[in-house]
C-alpha atoms as a PDB file:
ATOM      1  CA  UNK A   1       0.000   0.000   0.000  1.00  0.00           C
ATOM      2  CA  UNK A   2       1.553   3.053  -1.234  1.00  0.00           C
ATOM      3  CA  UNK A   3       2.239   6.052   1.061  1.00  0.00           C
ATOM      4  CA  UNK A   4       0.967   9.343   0.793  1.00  0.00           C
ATOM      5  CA  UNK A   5       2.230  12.634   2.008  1.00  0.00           C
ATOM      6  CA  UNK A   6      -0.380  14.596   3.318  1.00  0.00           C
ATOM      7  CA  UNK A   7       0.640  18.471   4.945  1.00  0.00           C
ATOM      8  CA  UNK A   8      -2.169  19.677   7.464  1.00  0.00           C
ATOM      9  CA  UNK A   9      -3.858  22.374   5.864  1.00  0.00           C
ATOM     10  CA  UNK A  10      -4.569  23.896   9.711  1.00  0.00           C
ATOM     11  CA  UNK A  11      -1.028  23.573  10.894  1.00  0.00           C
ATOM     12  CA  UNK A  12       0.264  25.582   7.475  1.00  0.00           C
ATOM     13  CA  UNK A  13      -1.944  27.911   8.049  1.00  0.00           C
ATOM     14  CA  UNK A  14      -1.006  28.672  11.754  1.00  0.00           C
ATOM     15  CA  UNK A  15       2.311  28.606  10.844  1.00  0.00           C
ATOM     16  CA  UNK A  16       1.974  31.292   8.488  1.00  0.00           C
ATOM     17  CA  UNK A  17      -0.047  33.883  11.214  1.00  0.00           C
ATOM     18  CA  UNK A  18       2.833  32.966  13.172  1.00  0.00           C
ATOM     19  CA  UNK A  19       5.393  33.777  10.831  1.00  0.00           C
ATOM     20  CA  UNK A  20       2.979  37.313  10.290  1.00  0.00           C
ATOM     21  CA  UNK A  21       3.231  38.241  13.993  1.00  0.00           C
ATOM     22  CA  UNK A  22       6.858  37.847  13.655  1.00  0.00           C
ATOM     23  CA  UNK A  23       8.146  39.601  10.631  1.00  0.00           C
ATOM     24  CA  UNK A  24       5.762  39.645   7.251  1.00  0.00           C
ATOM     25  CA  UNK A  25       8.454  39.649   5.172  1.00  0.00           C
ATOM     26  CA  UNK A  26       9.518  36.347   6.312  1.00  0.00           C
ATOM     27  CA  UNK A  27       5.705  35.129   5.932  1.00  0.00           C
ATOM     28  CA  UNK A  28       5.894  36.935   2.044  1.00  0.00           C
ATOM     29  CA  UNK A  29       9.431  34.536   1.441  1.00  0.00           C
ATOM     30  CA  UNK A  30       7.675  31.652   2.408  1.00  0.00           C
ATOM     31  CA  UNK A  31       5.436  31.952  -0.427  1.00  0.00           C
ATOM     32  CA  UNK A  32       8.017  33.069  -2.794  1.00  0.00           C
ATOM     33  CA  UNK A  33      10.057  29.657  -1.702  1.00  0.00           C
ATOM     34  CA  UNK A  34       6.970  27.462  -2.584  1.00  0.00           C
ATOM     35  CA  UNK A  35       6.433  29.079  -5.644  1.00  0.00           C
ATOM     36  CA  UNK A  36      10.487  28.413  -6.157  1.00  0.00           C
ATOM     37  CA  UNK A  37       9.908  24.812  -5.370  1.00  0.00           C
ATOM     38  CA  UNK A  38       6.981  24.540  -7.836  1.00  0.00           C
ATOM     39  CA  UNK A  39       9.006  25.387 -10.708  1.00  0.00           C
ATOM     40  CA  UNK A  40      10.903  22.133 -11.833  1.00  0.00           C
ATOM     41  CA  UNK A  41       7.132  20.590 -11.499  1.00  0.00           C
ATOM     42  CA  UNK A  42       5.776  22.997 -13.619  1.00  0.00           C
ATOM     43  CA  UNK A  43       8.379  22.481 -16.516  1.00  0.00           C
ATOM     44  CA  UNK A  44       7.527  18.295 -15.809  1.00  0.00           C
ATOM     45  CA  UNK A  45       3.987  18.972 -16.143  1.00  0.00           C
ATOM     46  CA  UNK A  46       4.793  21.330 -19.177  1.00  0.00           C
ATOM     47  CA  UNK A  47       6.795  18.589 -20.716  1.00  0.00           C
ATOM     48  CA  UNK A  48       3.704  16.234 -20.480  1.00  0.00           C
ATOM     49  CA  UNK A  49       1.689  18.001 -22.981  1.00  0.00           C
ATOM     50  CA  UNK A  50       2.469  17.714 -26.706  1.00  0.00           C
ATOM     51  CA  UNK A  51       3.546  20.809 -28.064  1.00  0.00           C
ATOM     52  CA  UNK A  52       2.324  20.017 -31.418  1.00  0.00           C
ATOM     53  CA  UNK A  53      -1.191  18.961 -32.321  1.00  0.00           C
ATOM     54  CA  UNK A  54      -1.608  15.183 -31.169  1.00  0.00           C
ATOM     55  CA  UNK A  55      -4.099  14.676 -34.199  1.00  0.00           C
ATOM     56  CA  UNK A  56      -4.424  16.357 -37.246  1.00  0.00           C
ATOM     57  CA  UNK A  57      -7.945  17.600 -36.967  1.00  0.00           C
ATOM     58  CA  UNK A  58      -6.368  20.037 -34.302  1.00  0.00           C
ATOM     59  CA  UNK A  59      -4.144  21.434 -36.855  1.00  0.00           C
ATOM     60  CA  UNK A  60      -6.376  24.431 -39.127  1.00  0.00           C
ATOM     61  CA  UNK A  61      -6.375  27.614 -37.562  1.00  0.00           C
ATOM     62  CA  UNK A  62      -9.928  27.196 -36.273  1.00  0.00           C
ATOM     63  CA  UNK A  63     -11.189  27.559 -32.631  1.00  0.00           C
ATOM     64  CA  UNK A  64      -9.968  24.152 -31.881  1.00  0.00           C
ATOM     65  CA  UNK A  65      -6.792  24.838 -33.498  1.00  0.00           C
ATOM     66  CA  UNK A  66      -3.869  23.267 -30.835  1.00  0.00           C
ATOM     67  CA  UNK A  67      -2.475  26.101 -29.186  1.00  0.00           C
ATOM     68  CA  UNK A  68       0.775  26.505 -27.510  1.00  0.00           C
ATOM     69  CA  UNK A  69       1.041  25.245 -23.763  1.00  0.00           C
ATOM     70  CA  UNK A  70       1.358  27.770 -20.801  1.00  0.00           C
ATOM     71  CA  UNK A  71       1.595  26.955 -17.309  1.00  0.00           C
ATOM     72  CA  UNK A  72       1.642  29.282 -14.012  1.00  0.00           C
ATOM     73  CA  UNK A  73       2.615  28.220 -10.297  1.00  0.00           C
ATOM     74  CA  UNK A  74       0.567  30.015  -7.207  1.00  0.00           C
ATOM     75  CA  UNK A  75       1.397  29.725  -3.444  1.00  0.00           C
ATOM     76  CA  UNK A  76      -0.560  30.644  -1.020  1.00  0.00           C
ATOM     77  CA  UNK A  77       0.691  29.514   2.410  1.00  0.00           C
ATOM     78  CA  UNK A  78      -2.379  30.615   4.470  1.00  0.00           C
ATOM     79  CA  UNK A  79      -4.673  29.419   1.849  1.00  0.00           C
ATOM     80  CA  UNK A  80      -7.843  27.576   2.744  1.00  0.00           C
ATOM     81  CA  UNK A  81      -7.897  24.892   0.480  1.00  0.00           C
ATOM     82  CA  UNK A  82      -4.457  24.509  -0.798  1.00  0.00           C
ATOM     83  CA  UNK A  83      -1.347  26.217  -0.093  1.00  0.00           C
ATOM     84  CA  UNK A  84       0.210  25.456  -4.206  1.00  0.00           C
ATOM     85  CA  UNK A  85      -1.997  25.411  -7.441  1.00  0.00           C
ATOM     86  CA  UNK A  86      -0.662  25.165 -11.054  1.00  0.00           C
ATOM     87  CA  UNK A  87      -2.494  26.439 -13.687  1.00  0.00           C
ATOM     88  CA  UNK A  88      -2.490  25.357 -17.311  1.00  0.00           C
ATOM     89  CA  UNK A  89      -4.305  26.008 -20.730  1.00  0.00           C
ATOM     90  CA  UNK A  90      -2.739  27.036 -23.750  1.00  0.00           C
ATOM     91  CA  UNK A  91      -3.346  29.953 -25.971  1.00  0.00           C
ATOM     92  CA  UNK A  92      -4.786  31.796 -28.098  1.00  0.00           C
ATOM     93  CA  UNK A  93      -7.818  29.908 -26.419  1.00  0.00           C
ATOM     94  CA  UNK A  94      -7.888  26.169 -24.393  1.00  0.00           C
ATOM     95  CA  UNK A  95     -10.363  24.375 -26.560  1.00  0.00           C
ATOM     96  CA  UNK A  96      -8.453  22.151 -28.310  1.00  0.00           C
ATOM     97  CA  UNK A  97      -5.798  21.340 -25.328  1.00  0.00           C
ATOM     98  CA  UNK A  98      -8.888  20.697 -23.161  1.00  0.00           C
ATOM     99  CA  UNK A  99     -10.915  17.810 -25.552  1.00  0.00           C
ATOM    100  CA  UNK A 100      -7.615  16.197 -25.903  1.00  0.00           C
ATOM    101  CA  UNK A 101      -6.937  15.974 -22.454  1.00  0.00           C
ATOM    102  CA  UNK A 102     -10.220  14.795 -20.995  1.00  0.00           C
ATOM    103  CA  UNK A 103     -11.944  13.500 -23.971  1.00  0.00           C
ATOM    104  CA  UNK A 104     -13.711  10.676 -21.985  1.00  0.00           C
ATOM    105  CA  UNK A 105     -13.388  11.103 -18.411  1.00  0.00           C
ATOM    106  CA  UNK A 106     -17.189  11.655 -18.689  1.00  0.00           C
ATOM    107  CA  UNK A 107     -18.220   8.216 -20.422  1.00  0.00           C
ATOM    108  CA  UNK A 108     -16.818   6.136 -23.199  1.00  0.00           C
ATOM    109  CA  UNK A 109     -17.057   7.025 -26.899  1.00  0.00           C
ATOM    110  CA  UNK A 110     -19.583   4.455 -28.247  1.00  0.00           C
ATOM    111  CA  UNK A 111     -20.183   5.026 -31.824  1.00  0.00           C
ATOM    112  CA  UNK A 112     -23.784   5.402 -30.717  1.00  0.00           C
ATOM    113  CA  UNK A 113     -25.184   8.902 -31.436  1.00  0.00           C
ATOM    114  CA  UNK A 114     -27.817   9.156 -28.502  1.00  0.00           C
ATOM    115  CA  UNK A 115     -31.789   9.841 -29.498  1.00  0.00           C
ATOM    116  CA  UNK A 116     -32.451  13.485 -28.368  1.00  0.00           C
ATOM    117  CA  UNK A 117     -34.484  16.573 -29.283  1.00  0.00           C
ATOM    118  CA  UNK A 118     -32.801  19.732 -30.716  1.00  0.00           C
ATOM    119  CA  UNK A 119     -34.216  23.141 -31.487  1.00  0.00           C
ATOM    120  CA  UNK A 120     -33.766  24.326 -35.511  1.00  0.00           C
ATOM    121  CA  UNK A 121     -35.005  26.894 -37.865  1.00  0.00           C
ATOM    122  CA  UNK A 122     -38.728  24.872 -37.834  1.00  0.00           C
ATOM    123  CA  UNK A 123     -38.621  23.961 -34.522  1.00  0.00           C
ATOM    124  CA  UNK A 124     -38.237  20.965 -32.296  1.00  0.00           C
ATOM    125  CA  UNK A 125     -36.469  18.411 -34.388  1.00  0.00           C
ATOM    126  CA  UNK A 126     -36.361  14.192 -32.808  1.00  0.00           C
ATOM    127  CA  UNK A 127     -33.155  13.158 -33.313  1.00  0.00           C
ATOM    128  CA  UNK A 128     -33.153   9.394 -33.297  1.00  0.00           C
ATOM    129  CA  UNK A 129     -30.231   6.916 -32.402  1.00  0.00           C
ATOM    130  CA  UNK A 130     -28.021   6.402 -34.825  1.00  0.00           C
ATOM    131  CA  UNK A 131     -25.202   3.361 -34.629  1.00  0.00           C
ATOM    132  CA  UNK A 132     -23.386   5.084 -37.916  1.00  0.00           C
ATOM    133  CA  UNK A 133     -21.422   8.606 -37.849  1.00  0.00           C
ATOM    134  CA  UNK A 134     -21.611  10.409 -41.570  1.00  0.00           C
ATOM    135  CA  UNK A 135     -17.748  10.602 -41.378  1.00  0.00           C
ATOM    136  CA  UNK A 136     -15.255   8.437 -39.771  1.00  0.00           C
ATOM    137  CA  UNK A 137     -13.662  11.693 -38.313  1.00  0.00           C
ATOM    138  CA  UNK A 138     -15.207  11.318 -34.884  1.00  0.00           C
ATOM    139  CA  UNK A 139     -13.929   7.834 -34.565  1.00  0.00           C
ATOM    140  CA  UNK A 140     -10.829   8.391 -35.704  1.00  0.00           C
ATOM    141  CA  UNK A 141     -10.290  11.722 -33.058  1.00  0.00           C
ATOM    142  CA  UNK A 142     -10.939   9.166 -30.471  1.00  0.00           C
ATOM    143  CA  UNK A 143      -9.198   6.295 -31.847  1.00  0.00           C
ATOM    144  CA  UNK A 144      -6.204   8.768 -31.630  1.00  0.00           C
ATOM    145  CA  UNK A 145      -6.851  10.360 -28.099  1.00  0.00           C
ATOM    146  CA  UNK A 146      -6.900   6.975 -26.788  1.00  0.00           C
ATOM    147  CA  UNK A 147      -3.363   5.857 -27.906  1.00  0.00           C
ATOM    148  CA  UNK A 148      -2.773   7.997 -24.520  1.00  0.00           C
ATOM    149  CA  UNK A 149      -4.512   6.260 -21.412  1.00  0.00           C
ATOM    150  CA  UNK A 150      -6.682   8.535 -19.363  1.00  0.00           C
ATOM    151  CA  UNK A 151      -5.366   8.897 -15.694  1.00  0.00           C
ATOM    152  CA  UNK A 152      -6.833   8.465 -12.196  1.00  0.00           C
ATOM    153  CA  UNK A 153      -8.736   5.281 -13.593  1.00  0.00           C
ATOM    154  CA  UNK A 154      -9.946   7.099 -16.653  1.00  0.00           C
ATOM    155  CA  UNK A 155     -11.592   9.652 -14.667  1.00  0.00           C
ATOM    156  CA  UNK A 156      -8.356  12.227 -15.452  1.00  0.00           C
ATOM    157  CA  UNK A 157      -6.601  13.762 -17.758  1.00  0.00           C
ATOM    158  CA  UNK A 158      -4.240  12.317 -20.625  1.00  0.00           C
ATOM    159  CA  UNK A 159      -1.560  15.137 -20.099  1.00  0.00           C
ATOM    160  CA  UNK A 160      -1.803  17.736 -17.460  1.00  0.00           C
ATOM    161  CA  UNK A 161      -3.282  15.897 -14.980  1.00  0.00           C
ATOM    162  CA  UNK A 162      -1.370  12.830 -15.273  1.00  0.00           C
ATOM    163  CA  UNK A 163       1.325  14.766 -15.473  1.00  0.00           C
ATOM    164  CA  UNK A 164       0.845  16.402 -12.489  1.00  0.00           C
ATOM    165  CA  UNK A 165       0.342  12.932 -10.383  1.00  0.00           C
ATOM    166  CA  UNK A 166       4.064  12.008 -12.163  1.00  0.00           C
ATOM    167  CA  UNK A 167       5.617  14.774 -10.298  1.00  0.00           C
ATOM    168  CA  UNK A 168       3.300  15.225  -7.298  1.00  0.00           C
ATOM    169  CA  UNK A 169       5.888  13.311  -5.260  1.00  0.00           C
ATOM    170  CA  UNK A 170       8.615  15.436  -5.713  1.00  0.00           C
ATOM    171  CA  UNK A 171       6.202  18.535  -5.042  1.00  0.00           C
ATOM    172  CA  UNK A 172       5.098  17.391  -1.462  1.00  0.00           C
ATOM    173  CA  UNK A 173       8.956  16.855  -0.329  1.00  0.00           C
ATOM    174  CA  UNK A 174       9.992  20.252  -1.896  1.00  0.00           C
ATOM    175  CA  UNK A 175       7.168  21.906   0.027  1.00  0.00           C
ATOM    176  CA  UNK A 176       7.556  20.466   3.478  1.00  0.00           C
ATOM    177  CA  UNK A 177      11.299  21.268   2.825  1.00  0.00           C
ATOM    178  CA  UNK A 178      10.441  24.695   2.609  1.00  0.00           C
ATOM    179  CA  UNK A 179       7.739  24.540   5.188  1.00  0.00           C
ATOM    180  CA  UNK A 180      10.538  22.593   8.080  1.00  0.00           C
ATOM    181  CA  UNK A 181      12.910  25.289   7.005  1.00  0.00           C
ATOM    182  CA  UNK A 182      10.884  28.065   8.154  1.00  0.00           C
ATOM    183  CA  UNK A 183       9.253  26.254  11.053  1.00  0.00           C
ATOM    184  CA  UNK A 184      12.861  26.140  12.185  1.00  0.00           C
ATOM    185  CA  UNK A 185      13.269  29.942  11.907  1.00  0.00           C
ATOM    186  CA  UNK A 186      10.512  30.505  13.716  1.00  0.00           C
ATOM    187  CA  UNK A 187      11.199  28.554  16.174  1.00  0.00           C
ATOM    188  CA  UNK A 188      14.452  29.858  16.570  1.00  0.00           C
ATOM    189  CA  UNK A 189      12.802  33.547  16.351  1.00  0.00           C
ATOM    190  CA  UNK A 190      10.537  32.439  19.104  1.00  0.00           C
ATOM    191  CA  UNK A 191      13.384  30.892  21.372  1.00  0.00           C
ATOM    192  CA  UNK A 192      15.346  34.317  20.972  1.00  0.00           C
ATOM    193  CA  UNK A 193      12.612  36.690  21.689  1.00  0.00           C
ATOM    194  CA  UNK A 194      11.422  34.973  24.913  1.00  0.00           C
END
């Protein structure tokens, strides 16, 4: 059974008042060293997603066009709900980046168009089931995609997320480095001062 670092979100967050009352520029570095410590994760994660278009019906210059990959690192050591985020899409817009990444963590491509009701010019319009697309094209997208497992079980992402879970690791013991370090000031800041 595998081991996983946790940090306690409470405890991080006590530390950080703590490291307020004592000097707030020492509380600002602490979130300027996780950010630091986030950056060789980012560039992993970064390095996960294909920088050119993994199929060809992402390269036209189209809304689903592939973009180019950008990723930012936040820290936020008195956050509520996490104390590091990353951030990625890819520009000029994320469409393209995010069907290839989670095409099917929702449900399984089929081949089955599903019956349903749509609105058009006349008015409602049945749609029934259909086992046949017009154009191999959808089939093929998918066909593609899944060359490239899906993580968490299939429920997450082929390249940021799975990405992310590569390097997580690393992350956690670069944090609570950071996190001892300062603990250690401020304990030696409180030792001083009384």
């Amino acid at each position: 059974m595998p081991v996983v670092p946790t940090i306690d979100a409470s405890k991080l967050r006590e530390l950080s008042k703590k490291l307020g009352e004592i000097d707030a520029a020492l509380k600002r570095q602490v979130g300027k060293d996780i950010k630091a410590a986030l950056g060789p994760l980012m560039d992993g994660v970064k390095n996960e997603v294909p920088q050119q278009a993994p199929t060809r019906g992402f390269a036209h210059k189209g809304r689903t066009s592939w973009g180019s990959t950008k990723i930012a690192a936040y820290a936020t050591p008195s956050g509520k709900t996490s104390i590091a985020r990353l951030e990625i899409w890819s520009t000029p817009n994320n469409v393209a980046f995010k069907i290839a990444d989670l095409a099917g963590t929702r449900n399984k491509y089929t081949g089955t168009r599903r019956a349903h009701t749509r609105r058009g010019k006349s008015g409602l319009i049945n749609v029934g089931e259909s086992k046949q697309y017009r154009s191999g094209l959808g089939r093929g997208l998918v066909d593609k995609l899944n060359e490239i497992p899906l993580s968490s079980g299939g429920k997450g992402g082929r390249y940021a997320w799975a990405g992310f879970l590569k390097h997580r690791p690393k992350l956690v013991r670069e944090v609570e480095r950071v996190l001892d370090e300062f603990a250690k000031m401020v304990e030696s800041q409180v030792y001083r001062g009384s």
